[in-house]
N, C-alpha and C. Protein backbone atom coordinates (compact mmCIF):
# COMPACT_ATOMS: atom_id res chain seq x y z
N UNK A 1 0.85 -1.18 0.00
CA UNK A 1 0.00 0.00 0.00
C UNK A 1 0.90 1.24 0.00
N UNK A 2 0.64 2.11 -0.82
CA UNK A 2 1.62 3.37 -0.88
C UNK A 2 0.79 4.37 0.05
N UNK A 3 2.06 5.54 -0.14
CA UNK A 3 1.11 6.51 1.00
C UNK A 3 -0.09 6.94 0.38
N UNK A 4 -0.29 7.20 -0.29
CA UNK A 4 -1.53 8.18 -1.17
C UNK A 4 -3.04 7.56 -0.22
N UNK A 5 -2.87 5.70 -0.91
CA UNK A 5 -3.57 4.78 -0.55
C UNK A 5 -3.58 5.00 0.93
N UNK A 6 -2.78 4.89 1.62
CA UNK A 6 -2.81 4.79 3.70
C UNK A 6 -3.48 6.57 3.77
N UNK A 7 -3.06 7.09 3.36
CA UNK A 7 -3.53 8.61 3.63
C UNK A 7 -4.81 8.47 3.41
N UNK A 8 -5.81 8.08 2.38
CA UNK A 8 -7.25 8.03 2.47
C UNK A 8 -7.84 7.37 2.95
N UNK A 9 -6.95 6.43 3.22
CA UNK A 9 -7.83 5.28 4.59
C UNK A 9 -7.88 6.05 5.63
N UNK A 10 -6.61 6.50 6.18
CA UNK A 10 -6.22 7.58 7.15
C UNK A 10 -7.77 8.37 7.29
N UNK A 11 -7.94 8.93 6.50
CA UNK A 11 -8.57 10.21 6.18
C UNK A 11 -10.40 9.63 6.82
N UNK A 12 -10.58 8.29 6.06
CA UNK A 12 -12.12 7.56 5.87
C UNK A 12 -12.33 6.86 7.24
N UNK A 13 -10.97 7.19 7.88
CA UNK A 13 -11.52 6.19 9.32
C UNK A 13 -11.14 7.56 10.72
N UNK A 14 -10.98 8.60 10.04
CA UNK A 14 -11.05 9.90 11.26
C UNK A 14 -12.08 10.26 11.31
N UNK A 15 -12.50 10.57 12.64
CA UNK A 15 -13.88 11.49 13.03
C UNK A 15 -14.04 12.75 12.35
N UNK A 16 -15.05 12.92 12.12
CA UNK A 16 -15.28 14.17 11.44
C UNK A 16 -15.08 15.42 12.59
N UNK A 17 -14.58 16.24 12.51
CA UNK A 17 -14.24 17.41 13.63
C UNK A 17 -14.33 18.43 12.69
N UNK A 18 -14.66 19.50 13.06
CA UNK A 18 -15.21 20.75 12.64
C UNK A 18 -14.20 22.01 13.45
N UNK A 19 -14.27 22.62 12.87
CA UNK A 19 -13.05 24.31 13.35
C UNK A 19 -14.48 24.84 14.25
N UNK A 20 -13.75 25.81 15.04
CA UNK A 20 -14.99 26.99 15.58
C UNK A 20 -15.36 26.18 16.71
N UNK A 21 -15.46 26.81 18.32
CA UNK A 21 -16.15 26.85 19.53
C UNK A 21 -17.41 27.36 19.21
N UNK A 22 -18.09 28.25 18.62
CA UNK A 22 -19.25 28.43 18.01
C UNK A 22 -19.79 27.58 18.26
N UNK A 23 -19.59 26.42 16.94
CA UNK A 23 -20.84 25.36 16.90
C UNK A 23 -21.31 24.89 17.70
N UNK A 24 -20.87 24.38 18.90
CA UNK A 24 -21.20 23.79 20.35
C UNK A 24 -21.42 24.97 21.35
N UNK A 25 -22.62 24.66 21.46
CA UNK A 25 -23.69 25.41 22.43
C UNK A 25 -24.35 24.41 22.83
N UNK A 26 -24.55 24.85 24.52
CA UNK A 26 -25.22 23.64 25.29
C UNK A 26 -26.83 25.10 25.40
N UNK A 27 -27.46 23.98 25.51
CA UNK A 27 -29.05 24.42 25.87
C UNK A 27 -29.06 25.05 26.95
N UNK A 28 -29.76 26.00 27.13
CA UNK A 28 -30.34 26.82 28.75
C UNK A 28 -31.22 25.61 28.93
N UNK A 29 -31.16 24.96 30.22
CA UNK A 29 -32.37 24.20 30.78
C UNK A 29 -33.33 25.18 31.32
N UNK A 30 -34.61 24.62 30.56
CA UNK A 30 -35.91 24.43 30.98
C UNK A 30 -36.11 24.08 31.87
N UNK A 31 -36.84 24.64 33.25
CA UNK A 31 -37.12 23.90 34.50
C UNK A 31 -38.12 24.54 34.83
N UNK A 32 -39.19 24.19 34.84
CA UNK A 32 -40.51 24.46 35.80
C UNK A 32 -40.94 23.65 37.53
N UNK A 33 -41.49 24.57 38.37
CA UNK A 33 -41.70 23.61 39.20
C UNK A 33 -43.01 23.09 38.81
N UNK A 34 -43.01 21.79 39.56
CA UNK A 34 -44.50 20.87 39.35
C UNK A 34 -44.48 20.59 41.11
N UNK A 35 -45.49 21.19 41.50
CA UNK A 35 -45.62 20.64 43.43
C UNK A 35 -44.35 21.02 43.75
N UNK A 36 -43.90 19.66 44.71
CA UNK A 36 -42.88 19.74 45.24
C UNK A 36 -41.14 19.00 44.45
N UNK A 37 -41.86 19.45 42.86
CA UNK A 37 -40.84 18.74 42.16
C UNK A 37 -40.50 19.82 41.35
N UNK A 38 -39.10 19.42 40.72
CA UNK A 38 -38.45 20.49 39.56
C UNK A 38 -38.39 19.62 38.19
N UNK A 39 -38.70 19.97 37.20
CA UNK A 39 -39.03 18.98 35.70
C UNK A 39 -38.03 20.30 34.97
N UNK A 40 -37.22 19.35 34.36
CA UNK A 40 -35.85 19.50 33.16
C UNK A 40 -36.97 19.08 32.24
N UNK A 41 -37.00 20.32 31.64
CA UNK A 41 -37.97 19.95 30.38
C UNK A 41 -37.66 19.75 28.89
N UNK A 42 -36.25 19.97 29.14
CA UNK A 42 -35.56 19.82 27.62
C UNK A 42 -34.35 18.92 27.69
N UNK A 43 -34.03 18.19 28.85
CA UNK A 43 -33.17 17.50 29.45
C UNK A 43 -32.55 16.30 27.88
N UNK A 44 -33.49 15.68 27.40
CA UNK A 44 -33.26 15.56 25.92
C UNK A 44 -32.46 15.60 25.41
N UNK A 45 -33.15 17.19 25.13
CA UNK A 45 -32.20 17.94 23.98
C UNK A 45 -30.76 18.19 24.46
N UNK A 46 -30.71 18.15 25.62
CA UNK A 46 -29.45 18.55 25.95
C UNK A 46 -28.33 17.64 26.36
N UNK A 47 -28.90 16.34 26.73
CA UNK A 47 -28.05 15.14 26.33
C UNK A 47 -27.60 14.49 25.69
N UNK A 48 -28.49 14.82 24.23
CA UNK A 48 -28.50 14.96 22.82
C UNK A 48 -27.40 15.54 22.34
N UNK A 49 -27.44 16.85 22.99
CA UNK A 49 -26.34 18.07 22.02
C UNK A 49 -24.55 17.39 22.82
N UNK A 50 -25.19 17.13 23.99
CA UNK A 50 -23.80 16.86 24.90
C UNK A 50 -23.03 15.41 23.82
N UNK A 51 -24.18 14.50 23.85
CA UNK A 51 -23.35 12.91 23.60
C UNK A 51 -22.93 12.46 24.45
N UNK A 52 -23.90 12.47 25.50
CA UNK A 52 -23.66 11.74 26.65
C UNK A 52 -24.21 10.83 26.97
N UNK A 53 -24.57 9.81 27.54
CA UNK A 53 -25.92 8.82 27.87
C UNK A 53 -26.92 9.73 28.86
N UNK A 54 -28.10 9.76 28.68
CA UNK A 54 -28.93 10.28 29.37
C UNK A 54 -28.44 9.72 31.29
N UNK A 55 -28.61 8.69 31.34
CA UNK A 55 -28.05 8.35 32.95
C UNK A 55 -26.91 8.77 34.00
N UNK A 56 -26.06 9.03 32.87
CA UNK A 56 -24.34 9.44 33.14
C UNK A 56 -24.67 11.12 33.97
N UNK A 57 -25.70 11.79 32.65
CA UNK A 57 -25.88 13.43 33.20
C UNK A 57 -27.24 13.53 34.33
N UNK A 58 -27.50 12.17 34.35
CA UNK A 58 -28.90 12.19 35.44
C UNK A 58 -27.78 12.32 36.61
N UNK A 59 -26.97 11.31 37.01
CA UNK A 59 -26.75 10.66 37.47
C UNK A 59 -25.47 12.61 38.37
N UNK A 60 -24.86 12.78 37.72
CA UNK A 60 -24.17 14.08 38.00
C UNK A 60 -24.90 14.82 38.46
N UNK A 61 -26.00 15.50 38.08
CA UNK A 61 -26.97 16.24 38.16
C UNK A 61 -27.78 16.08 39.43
N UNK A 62 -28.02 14.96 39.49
CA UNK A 62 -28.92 14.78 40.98
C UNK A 62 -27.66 14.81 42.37
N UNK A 63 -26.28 14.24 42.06
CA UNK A 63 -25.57 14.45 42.86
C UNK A 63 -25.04 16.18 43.18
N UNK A 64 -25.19 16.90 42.46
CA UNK A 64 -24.43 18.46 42.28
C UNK A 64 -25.85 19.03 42.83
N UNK A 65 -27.27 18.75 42.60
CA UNK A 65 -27.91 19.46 43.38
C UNK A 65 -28.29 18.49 44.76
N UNK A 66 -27.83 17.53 45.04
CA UNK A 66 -28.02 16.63 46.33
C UNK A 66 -29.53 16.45 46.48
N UNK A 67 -29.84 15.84 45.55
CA UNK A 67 -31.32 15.29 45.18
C UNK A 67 -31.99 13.96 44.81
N UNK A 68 -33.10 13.49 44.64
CA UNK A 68 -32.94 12.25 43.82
C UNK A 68 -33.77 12.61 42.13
N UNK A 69 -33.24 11.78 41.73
CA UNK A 69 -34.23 12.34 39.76
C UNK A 69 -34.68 10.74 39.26
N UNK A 70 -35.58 11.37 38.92
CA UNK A 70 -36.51 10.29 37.90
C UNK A 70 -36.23 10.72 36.50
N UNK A 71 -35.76 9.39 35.07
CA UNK A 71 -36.13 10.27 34.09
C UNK A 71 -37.45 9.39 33.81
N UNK A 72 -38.33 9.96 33.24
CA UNK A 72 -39.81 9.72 32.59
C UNK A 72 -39.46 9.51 31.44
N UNK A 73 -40.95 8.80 30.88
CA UNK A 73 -41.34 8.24 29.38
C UNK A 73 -40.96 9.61 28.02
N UNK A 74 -41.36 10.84 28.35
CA UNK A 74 -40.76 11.78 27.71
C UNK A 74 -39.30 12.49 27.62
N UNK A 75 -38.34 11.88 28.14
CA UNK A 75 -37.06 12.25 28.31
C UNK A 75 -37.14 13.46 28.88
N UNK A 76 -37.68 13.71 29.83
CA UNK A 76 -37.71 15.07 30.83
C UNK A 76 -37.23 14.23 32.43
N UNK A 77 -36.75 14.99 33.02
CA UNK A 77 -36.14 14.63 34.11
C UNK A 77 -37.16 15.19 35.58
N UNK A 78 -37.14 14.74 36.58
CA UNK A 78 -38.19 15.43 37.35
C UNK A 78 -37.04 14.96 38.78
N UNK A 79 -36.33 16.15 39.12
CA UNK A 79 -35.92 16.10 40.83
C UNK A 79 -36.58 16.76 42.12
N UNK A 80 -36.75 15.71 42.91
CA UNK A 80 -36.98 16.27 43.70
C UNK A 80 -36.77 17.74 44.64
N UNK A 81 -37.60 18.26 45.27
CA UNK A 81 -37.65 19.49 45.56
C UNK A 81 -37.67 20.95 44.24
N UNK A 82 -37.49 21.87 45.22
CA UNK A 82 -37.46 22.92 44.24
C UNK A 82 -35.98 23.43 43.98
N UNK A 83 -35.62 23.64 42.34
CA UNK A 83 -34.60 24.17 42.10
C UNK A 83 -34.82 25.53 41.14
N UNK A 84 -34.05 26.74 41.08
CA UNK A 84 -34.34 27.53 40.48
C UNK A 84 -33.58 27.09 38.74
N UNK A 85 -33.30 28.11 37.64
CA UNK A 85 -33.09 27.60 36.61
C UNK A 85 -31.43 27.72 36.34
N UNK A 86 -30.96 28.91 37.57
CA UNK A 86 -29.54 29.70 37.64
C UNK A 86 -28.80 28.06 38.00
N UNK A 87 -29.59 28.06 39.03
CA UNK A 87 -28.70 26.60 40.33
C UNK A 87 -28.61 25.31 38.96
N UNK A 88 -29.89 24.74 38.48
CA UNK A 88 -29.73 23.62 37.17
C UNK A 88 -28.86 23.60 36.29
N UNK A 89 -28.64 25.55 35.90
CA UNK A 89 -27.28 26.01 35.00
C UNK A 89 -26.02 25.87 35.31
N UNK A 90 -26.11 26.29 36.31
CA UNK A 90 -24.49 25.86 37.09
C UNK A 90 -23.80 24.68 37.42
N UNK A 91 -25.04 23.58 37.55
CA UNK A 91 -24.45 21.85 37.49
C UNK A 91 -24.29 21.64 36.20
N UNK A 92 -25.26 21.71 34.85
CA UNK A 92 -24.96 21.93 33.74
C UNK A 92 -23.45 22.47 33.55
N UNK A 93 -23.59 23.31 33.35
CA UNK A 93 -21.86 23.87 33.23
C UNK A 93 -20.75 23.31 33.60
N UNK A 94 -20.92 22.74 35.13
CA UNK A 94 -19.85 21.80 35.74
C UNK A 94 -19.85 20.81 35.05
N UNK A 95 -20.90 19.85 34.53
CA UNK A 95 -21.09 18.45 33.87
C UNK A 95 -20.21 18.90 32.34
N UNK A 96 -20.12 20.02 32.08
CA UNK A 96 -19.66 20.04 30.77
C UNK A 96 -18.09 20.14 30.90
N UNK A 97 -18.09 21.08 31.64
CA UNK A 97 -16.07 21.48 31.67
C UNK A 97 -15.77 20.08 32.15
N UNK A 98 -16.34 19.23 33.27
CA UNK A 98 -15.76 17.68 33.61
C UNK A 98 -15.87 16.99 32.78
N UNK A 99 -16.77 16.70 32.08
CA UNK A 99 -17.10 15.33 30.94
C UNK A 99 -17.78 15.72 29.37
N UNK A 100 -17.15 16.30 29.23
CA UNK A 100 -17.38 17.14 27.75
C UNK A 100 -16.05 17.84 27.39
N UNK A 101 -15.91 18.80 27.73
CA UNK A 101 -14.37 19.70 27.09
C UNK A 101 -13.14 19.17 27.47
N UNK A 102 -12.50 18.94 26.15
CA UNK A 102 -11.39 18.82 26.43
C UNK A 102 -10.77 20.04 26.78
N UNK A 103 -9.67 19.18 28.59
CA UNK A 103 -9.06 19.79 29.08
C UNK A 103 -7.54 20.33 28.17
N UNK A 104 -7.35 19.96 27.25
CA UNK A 104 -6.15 20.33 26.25
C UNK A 104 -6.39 20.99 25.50
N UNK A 105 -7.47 20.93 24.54
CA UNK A 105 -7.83 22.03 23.78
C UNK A 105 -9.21 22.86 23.76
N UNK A 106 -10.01 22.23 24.65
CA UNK A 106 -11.51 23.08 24.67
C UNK A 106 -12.09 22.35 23.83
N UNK A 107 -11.71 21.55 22.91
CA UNK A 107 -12.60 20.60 22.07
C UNK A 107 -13.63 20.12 22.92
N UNK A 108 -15.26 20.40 22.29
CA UNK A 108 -16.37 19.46 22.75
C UNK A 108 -16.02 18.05 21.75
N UNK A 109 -15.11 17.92 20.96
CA UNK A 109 -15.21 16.56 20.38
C UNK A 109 -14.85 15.31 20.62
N UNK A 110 -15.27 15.00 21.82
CA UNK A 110 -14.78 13.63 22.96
C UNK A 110 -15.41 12.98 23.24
N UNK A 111 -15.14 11.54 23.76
CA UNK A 111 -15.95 10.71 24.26
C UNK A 111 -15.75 9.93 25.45
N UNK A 112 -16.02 9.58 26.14
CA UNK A 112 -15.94 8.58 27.29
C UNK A 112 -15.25 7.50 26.82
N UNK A 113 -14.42 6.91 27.69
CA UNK A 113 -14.17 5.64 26.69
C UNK A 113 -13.05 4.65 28.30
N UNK A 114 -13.20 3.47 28.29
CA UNK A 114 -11.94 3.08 29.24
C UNK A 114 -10.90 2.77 28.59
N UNK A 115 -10.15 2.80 29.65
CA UNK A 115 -8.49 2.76 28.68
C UNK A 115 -7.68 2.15 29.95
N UNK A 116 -7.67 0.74 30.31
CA UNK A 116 -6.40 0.31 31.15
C UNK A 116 -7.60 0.32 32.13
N UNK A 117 -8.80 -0.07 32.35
CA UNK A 117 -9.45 -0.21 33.49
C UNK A 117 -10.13 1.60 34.11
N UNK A 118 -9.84 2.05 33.11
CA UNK A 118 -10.24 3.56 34.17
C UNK A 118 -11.39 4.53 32.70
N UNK A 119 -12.15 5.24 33.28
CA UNK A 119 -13.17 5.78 32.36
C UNK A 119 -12.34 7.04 32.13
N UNK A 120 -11.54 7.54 31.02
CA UNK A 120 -11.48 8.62 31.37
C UNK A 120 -12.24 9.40 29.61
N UNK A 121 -11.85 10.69 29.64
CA UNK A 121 -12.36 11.19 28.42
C UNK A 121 -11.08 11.67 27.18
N UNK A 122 -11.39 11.38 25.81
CA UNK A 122 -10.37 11.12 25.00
C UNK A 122 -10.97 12.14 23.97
N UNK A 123 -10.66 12.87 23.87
CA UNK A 123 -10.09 13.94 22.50
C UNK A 123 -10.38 13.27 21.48
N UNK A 124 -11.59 13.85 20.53
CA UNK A 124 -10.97 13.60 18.90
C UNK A 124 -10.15 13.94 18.36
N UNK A 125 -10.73 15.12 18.86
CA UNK A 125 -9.80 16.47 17.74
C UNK A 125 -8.17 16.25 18.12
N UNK A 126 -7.88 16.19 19.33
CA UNK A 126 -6.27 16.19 19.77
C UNK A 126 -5.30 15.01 20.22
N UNK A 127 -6.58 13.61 20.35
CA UNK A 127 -6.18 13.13 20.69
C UNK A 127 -5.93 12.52 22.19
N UNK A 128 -5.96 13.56 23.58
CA UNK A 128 -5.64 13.99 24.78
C UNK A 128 -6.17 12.77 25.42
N UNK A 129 -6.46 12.14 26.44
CA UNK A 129 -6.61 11.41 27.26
C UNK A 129 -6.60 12.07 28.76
N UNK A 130 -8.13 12.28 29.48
CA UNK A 130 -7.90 13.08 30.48
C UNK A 130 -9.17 12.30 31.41
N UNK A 131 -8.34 12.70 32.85
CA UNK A 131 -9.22 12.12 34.01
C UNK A 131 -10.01 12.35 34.40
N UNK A 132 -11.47 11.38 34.80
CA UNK A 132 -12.66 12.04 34.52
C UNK A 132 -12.69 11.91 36.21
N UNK A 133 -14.05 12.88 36.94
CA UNK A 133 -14.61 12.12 38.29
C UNK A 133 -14.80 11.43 38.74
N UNK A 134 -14.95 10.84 39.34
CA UNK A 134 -15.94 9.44 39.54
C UNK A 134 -17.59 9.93 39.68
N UNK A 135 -18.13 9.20 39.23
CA UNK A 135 -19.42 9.55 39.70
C UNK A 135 -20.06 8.75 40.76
């Protein structure tokens, strides 16, 4: 195989990565109270945009506001007690700089992945290999 040939294999088996912090925007959560509950009403969409497993960001989320969460048949999340939409934003945010951005380049283009027994998060774009929380 010459280079030309390895270079487009190269090329057909890299992730697609995109230029620009732009494109990646996380959602303002939606949160209404219901009673004595708080409902993530776009919780979804925003696990969606992340590429995360819905459970992984339940699972953060109910620990950062010290709560318990249900997700429901509509992919909306419902935690207990009342939370305002500032406080939901601010675990949001944390869930992203920990398990979303790469710590090397700011790339959102990463994934979870184990490597040697340990979960950590791996860079498309750079490559990086970085240590996640535990949850």
């Amino acid at each position: 195989m010459d280079y030309d040939e390895q270079l487009k294999r190269a090329l057909s088996e890299a992730p697609d990565v995109s230029e620009g912090s732009d494109r990646f925007t996380v959602p303002d959560p939606v949160v209404r109270q219901e009673g004595n509950a708080t409902v993530y009403e776009n919780f979804a969409e925003t696990h969606d945009r992340l590429a995360r497993a819905p459970d992984h960001l339940q699972k953060f989320l109910q620990s950062e506001l010290g709560t318990s969460a249900q997700l429901d048949d509509k992919g909306r999340v419902r935690f207990t007690g009342e939370f305002k939409q500032r406080r939901v934003a601010e675990a949001l945010d944390d869930y992203v700089e920990s398990f979303v951005l790469c710590s090397e380049c700011d790339s959102p283009d990463t994934r979870l992945v184990t490597e040697q027994g340990a979960k950590v998060l791996k860079c498309d774009a750079c490559g990086a290999l970085s240590a996640i929380p535990d949850l």
